[in-house]
Protein backbone atom coordinates (compact mmCIF):
# COMPACT_ATOMS: atom_id res chain seq x y z
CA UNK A 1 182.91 19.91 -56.03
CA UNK A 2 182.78 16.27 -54.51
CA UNK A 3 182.01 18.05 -51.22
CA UNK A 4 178.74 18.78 -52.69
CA UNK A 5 177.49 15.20 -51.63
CA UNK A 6 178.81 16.26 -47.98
CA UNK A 7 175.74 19.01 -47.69
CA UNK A 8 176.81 21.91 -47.54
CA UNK A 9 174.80 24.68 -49.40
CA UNK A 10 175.06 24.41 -53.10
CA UNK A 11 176.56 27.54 -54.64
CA UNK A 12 174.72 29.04 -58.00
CA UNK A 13 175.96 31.06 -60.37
CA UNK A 14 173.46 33.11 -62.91
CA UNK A 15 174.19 34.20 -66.27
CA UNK A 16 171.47 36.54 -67.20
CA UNK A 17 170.16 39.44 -64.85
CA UNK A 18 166.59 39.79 -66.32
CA UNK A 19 162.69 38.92 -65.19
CA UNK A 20 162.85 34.84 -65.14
CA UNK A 21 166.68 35.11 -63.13
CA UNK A 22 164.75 36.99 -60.95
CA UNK A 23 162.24 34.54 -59.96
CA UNK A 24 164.86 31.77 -59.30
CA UNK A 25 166.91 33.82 -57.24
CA UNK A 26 163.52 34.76 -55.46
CA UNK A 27 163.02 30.68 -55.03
CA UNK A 28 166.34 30.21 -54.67
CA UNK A 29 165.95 29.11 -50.64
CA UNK A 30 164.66 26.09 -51.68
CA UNK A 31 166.39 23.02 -50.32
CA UNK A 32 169.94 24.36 -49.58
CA UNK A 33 170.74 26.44 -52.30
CA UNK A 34 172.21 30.14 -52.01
CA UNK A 35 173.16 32.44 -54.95
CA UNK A 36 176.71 33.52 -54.59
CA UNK A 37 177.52 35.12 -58.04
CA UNK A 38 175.63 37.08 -61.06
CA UNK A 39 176.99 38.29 -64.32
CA UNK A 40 174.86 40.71 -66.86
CA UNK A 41 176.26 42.67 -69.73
CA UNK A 42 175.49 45.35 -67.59
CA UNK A 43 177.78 45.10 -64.59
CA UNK A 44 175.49 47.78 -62.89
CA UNK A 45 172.44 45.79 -63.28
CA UNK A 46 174.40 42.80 -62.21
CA UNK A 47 175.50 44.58 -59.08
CA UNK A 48 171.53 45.79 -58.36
CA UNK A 49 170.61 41.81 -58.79
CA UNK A 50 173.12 41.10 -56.42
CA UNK A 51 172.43 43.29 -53.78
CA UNK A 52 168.69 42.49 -54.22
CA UNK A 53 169.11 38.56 -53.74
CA UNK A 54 172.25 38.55 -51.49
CA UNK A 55 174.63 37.46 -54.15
CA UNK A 56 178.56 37.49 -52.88
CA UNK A 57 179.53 38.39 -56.28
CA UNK A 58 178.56 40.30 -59.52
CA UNK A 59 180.44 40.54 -62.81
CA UNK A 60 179.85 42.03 -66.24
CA UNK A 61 181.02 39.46 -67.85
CA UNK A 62 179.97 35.78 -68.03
CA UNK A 63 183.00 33.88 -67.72
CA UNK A 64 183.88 35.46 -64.64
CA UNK A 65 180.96 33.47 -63.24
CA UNK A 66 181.99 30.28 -65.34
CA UNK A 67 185.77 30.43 -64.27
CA UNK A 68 184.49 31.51 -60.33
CA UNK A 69 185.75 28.13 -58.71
CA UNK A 70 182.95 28.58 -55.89
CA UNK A 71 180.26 28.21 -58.38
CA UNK A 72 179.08 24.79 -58.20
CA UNK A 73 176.02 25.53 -60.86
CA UNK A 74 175.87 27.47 -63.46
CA UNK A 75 172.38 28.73 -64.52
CA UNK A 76 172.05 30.25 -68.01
CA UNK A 77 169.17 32.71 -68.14
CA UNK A 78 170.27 35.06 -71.02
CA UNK A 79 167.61 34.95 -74.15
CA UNK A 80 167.53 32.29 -76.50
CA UNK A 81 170.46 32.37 -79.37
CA UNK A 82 172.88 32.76 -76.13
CA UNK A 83 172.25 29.58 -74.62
CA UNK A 84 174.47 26.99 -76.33
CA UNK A 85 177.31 29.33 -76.10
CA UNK A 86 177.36 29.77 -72.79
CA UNK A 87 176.40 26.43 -71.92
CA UNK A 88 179.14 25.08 -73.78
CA UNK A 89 181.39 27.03 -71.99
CA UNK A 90 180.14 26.47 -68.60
CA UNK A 91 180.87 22.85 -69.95
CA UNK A 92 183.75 23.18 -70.45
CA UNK A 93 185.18 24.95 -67.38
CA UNK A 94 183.69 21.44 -65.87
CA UNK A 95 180.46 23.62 -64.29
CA UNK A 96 176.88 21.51 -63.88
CA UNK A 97 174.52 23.50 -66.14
CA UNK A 98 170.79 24.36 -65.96
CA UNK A 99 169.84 26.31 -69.23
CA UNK A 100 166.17 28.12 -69.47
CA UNK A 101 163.89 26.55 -72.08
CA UNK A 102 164.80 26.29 -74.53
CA UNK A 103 167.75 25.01 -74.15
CA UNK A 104 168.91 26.03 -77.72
CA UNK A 105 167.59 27.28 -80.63
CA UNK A 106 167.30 24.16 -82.31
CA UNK A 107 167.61 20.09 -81.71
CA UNK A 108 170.95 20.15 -83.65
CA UNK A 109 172.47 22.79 -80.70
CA UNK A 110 170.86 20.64 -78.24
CA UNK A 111 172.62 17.60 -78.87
CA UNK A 112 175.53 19.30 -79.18
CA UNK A 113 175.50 21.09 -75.63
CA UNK A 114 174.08 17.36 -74.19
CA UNK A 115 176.92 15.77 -75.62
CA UNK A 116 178.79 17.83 -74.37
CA UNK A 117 177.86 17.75 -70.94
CA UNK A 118 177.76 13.72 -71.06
CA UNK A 119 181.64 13.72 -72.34
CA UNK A 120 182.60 15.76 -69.77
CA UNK A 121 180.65 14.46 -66.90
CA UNK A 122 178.49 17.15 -65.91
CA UNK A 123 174.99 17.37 -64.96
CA UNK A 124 172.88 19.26 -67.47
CA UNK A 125 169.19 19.79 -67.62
CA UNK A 126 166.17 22.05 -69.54
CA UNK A 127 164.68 24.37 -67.30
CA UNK A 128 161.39 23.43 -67.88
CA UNK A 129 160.50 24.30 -63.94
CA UNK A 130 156.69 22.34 -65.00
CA UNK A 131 157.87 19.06 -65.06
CA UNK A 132 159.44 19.22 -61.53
CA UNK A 133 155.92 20.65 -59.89
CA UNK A 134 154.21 18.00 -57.59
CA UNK A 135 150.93 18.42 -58.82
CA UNK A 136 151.73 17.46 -62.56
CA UNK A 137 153.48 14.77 -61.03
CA UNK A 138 150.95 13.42 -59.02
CA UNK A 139 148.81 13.65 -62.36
CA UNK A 140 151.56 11.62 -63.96
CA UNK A 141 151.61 8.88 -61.04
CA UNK A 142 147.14 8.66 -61.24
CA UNK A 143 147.11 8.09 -65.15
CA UNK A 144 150.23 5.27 -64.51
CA UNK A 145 147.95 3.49 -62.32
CA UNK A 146 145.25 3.37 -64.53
CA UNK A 147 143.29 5.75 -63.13
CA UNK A 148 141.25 6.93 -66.01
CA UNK A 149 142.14 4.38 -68.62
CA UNK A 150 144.27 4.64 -71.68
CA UNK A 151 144.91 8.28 -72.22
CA UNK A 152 143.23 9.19 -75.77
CA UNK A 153 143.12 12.43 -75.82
CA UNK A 154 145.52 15.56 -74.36
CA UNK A 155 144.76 19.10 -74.46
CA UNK A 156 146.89 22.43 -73.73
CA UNK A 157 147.16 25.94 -74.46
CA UNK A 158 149.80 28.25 -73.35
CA UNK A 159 148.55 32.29 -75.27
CA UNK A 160 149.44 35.85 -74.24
CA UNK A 161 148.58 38.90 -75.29
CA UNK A 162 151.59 40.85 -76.58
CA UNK A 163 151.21 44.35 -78.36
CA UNK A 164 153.37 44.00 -81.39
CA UNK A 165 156.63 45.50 -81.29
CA UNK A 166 159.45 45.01 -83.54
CA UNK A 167 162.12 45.07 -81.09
CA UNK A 168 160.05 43.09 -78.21
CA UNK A 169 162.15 39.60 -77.88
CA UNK A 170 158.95 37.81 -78.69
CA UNK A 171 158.89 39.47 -82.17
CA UNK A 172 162.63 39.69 -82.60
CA UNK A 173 163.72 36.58 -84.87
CA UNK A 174 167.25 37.46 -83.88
CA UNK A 175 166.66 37.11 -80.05
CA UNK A 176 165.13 33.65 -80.86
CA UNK A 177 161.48 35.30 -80.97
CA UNK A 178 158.26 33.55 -81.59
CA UNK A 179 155.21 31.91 -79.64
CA UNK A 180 156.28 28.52 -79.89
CA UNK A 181 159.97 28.23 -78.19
CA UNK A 182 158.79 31.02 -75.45
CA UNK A 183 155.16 29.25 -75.25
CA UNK A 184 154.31 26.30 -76.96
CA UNK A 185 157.32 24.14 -75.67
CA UNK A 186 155.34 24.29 -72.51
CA UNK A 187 152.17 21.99 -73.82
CA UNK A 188 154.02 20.22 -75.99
CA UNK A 189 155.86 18.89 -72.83
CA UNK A 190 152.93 18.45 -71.39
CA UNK A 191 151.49 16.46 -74.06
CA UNK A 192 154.41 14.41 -74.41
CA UNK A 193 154.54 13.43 -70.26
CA UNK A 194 151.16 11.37 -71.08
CA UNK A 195 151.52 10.59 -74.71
CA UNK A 196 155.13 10.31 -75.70
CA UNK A 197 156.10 10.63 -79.26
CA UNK A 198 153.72 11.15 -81.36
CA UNK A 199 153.67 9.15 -84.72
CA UNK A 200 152.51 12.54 -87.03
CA UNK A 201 152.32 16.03 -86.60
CA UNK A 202 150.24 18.82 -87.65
CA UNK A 203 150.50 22.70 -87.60
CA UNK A 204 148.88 25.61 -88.81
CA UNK A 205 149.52 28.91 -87.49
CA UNK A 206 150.35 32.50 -88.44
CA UNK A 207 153.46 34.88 -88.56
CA UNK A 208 154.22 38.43 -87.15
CA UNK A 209 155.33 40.84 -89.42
CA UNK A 210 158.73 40.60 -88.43
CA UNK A 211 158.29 36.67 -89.69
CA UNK A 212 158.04 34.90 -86.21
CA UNK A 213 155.63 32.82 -85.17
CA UNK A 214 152.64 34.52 -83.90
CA UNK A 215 150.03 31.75 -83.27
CA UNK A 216 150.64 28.07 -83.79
CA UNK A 217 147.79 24.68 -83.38
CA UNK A 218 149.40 21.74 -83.32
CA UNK A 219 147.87 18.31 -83.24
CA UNK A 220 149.85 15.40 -83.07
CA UNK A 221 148.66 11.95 -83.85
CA UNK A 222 149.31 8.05 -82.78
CA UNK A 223 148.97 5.29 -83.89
CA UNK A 224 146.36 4.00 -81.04
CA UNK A 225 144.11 7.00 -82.37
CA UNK A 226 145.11 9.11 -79.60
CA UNK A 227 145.50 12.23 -80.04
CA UNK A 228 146.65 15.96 -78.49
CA UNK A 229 145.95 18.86 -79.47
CA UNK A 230 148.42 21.90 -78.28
CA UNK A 231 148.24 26.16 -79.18
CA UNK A 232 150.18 28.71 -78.17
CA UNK A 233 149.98 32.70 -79.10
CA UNK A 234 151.59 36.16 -78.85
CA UNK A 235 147.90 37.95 -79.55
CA UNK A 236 145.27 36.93 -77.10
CA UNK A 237 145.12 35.77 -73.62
CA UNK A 238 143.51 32.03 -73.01
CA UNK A 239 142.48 30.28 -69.95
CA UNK A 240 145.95 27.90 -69.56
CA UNK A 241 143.89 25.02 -68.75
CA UNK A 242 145.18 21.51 -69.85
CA UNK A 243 143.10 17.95 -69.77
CA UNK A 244 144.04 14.53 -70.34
CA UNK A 245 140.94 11.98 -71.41
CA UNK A 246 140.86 8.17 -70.80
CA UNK A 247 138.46 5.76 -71.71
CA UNK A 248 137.34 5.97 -67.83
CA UNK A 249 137.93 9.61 -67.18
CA UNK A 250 139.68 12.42 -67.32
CA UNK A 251 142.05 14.99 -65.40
CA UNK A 252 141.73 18.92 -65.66
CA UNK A 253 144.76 20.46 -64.69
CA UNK A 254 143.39 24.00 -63.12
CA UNK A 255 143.46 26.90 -63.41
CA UNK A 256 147.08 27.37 -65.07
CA UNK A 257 148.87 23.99 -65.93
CA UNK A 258 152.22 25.44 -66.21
CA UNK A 259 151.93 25.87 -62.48
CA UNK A 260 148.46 24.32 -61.36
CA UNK A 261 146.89 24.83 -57.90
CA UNK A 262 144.92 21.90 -58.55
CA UNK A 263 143.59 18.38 -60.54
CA UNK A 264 140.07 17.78 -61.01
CA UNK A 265 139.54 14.17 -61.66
CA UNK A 266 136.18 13.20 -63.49
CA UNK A 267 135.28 8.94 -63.17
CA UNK A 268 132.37 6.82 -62.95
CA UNK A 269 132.45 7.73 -59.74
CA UNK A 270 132.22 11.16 -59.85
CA UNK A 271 134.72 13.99 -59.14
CA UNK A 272 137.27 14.50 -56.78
CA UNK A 273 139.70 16.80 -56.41
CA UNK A 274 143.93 16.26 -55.75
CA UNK A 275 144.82 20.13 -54.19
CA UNK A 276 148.14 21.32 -54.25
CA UNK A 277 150.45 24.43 -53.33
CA UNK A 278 152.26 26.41 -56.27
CA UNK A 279 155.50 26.10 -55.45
CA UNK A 280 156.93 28.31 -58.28
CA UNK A 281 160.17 27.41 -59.41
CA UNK A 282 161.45 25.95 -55.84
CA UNK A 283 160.63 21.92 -57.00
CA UNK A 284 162.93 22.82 -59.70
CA UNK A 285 165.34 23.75 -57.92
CA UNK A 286 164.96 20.86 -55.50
CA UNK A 287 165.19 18.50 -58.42
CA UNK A 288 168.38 20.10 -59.30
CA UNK A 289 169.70 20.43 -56.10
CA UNK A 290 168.96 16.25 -55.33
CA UNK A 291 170.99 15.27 -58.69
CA UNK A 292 173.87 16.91 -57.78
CA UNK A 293 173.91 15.66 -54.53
CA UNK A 294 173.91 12.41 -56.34
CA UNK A 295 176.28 12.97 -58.59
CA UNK A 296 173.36 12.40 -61.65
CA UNK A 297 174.61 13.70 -64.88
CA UNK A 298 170.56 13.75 -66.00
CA UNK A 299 167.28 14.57 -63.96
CA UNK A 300 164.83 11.75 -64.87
CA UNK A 301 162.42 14.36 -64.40
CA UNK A 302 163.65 16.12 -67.57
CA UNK A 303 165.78 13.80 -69.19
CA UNK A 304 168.09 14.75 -72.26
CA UNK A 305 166.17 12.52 -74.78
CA UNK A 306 162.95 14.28 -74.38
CA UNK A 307 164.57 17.85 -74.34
CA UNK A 308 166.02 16.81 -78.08
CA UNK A 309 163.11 15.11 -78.80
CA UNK A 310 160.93 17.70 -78.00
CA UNK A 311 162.88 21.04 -80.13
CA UNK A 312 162.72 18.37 -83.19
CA UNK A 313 159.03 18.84 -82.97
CA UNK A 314 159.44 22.46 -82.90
CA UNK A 315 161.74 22.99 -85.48
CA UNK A 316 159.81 20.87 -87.41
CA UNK A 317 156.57 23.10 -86.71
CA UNK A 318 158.97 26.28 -87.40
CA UNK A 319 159.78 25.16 -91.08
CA UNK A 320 156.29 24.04 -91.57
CA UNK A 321 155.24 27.55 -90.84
CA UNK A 322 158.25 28.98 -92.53
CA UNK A 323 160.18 30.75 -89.77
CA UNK A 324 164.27 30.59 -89.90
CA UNK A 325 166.60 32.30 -87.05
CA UNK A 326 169.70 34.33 -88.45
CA UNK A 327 171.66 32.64 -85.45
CA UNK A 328 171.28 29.37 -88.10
CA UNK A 329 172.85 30.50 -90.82
């Protein structure tokens, strides 16, 4: 693959046929990217995703895709308990790797498939497509400058409403169900871009009847006094808004901050407004696309300490609220 650095289009390969593979193949002509192969357990479906998006290849099997020596990228997008597997074994055929959040089920998996990657040489990042988007960098670069002070206070939500359903992979503990690896990893990144690690951590929340995780407040505390406060829900729909308060102002992150449209900045002297594009998952893609041209084993947008960091939080909120998968014994 050292021709990568040369320019020429960077070839993808996609594990995973589903609803969020879809939308990356969809953003996929971003930069200079193309989809050239697709495997699903279904090798119908796989074909249908390939003719949709323009994909040289389908297979229905994975490892076709992982042993294809014109795949310069392997992206995992099966559900949840898949994910170190196949990421390990992408790995280990030498393939670059972006996995879908989360990237495992747990921290433990995590730094094993990071570990793996970094042994072997191989670029390997969380698909958490929010911290590439412009706007939530640009919110990023205002409170670095001092813009509205020290940051005291972060707030983010991240609820849908989901009829329950037994079988539905948000209620199914063996497909890795439950409100806070599908949702809340999303605010507690965004928490953690302008607070870092928090010093305690607090969660109450409820369960499903299947045992997952329903609904889940967390608040995490520092040792400043700061503070963020994060929820995230299978049962009711909420307005996705985040903030971030300073001592001299604050930044609304509107109207969806998993992919915002825009920042409304509130100082002393008044409000303004930074107005952006949503760019979907293409900034992702362009983040990816720029490490590998650069040989970068890591993104700094996403890097592999925060990714572990992050699922130790969750599986710390998990066995504070009581919720186990099978896939861990």
């Amino acid at each position: 693959m050292s021709d990568i650095a040369s320019g020429r289009p960077i070839r993808w390969g996609f594990l995973g046929a589903g609803g969020i593979a879809a939308t990356m193949a969809g953003d996929l002509h971003h930069g200079n990217n193309v989809l050239h192969a697709v495997a699903a357990r279904d090798g119908d479906r796989a074909a249908a995703f390939a003719a949709r998006f323009g994909a040289s290849r389908s297979h229905g099997n994975y490892r076709a895709v992982i042993e294809d020596p014109d795949v310069d990228i392997v992206y995992v997008a099966t559900t949840h308990p898949f994910h170190r597997e196949q990421a390990l074994m992408a790995i280990a055929a030498g393939k670059p790797v972006l996995v879908e959040k989360p990237l495992t089920l747990n921290a433990a998996d995590a730094r094993q498939v990071l570990s793996a990657a970094r042994d072997k040489g191989v670029f390997a990042m969380e698909a958490v497509w929010m911290r590439a988007n412009p706007l939530i960098l640009r919110a990023q670069e205002l409170v670095g400058n001092g813009l509205i002070g020290d940051v005291v206070a972060v707030h983010a939500d991240f609820c849908i409403e989901v009829d329950f359903d037994p079988k539905h992979r948000l209620y199914d503990l063996a497909n890795g169900g439950g409100a806070l690896l599908d949702l809340g990893i999303y605010p507690m990144n965004f928490a953690w871009l302008f607070l870092g690690r928090p010093d305690t951590q607090q969660v109450l929340g409820t369960l499903s009847p299947t045992g997952s995780d329903a609904t889940a407040a967390i608040q995490w505390g520092y040792a400043s006094g700061a503070t963020a406060q994060m929820r995230c829900a299978t049962t009711a729909w909420t307005p996705g808004r985040a903030t971030i308060a300073g001592t001299l102002g604050s930044i609304s992150v509107e109207p969806w901050f998993v992919k915002p449209e825009r920042l409304v900045v509130t100082t002393g002297q008044g409000e303004s407004r930074v107005e952006g594009e949503e760019k979907g998952y293409g900034p992702q893609i362009e983040e990816v696309e720029r490490c590998l041209r650069q040989g970068l084993l890591q993104s700094p947008v996403a890097p592999h300490a925060d990714t572990i960091a992050i699922l130790e939080l969750i599986d710390q909120a998990r066995a504070d609220l009581g919720v186990r998968y099978p896939a861990e014994g």
